[in-house]
C-alpha atoms as a PDB file:
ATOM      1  CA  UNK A   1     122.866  75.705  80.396  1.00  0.00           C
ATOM      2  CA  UNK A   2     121.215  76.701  83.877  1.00  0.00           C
ATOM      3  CA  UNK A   3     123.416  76.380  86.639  1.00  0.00           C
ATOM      4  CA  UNK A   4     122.183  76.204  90.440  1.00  0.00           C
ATOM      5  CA  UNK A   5     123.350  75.621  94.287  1.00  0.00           C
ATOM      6  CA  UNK A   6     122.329  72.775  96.448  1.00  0.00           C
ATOM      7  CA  UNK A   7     123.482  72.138  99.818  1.00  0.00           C
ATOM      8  CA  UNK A   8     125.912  68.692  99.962  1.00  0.00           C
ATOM      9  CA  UNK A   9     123.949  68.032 103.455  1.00  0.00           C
ATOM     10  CA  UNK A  10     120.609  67.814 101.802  1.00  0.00           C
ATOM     11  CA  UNK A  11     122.265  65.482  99.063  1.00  0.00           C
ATOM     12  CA  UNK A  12     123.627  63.338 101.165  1.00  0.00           C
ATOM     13  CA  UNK A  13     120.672  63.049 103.198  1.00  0.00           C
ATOM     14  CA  UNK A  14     117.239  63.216 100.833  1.00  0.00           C
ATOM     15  CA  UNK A  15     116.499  62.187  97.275  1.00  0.00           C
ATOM     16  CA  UNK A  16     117.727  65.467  94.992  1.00  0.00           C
ATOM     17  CA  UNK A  17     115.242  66.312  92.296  1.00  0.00           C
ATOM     18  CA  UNK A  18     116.037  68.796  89.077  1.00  0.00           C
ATOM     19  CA  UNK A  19     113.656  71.477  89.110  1.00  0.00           C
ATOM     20  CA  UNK A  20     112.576  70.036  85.791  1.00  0.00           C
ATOM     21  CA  UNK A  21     111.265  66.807  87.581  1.00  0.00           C
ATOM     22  CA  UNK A  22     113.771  64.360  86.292  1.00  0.00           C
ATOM     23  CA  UNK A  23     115.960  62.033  89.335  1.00  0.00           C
ATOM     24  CA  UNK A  24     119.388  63.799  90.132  1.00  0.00           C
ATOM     25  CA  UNK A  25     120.740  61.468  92.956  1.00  0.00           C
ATOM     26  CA  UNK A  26     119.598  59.309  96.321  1.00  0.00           C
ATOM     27  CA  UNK A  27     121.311  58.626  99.448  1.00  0.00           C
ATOM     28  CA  UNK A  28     121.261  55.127  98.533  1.00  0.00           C
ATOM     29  CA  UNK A  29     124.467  56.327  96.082  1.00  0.00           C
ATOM     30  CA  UNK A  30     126.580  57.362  99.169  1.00  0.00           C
ATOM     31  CA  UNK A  31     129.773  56.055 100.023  1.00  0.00           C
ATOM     32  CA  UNK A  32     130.954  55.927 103.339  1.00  0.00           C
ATOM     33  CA  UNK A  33     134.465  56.559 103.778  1.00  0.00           C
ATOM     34  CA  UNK A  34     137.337  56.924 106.882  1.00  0.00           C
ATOM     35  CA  UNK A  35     139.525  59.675 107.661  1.00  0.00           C
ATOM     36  CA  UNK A  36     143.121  59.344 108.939  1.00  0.00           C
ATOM     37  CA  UNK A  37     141.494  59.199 112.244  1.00  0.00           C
ATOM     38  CA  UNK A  38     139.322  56.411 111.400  1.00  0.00           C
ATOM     39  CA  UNK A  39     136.072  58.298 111.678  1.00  0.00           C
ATOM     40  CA  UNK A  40     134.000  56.992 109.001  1.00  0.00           C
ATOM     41  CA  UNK A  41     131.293  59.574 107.018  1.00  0.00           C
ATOM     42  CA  UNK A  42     129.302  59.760 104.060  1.00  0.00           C
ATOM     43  CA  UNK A  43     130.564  61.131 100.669  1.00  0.00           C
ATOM     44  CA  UNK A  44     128.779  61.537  97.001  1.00  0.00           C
ATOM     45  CA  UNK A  45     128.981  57.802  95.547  1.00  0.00           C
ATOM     46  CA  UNK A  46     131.532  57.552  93.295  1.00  0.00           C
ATOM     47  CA  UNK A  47     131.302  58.549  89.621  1.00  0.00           C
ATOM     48  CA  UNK A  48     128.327  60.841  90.974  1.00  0.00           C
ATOM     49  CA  UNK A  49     130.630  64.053  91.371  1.00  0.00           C
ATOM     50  CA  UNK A  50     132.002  66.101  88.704  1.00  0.00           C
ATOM     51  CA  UNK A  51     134.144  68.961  88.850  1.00  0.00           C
ATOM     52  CA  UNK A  52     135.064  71.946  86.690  1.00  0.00           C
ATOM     53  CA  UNK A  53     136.616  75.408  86.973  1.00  0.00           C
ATOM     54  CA  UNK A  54     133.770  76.769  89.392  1.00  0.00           C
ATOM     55  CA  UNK A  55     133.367  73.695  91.699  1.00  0.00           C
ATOM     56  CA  UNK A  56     131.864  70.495  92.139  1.00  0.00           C
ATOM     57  CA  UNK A  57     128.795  69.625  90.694  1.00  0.00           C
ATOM     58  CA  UNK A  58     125.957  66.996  90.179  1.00  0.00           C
ATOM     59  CA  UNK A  59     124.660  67.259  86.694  1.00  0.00           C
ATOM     60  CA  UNK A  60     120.546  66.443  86.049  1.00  0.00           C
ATOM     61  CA  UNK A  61     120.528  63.591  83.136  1.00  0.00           C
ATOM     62  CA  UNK A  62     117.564  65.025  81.732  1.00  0.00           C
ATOM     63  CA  UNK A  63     117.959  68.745  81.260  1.00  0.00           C
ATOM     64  CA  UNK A  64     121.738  68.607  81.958  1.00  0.00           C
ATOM     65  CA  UNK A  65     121.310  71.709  84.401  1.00  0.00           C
ATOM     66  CA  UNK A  66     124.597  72.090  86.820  1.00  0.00           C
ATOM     67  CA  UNK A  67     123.832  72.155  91.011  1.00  0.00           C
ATOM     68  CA  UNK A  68     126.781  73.143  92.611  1.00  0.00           C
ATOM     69  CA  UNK A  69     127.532  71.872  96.386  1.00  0.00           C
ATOM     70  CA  UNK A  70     127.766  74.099  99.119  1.00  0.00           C
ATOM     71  CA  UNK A  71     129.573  72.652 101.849  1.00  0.00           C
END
């Protein structure tokens, strides 16, 4: 399985495309949540995220190819 690296920035902020074509995520997914300060900001919508030994990762539906987010 092909693994790659996408900024969480660019996620967060523009419609993420596999390389093979298929729909990965959209902003419209975010979730905005506060800190302990109260300061509110936007984090991958829930569900969206998974994690495993190397990282988090959004996984395409289509080709099932991992991008891991850089923070």
């Amino acid at each position: 399985m092909a693994e790659g690296r996408v900024q969480l920035e660019k996620v967060l902020k523009e419609d993420f495309y596999c390389q093979c074509g298929t729909w990965v995520y959209t902003p419209q997914m975010n979730q905005k949540v506060k800190d302990e300060r109260g300061v509110e900001s936007e984090v991958i919508g829930e569900g969206c995220l998974l994690t495993d030994h190397e990282g988090d990762y959004l996984e395409c539906p289509g080709c099932k190819q991992k991008y891991y987010l850089i923070r």
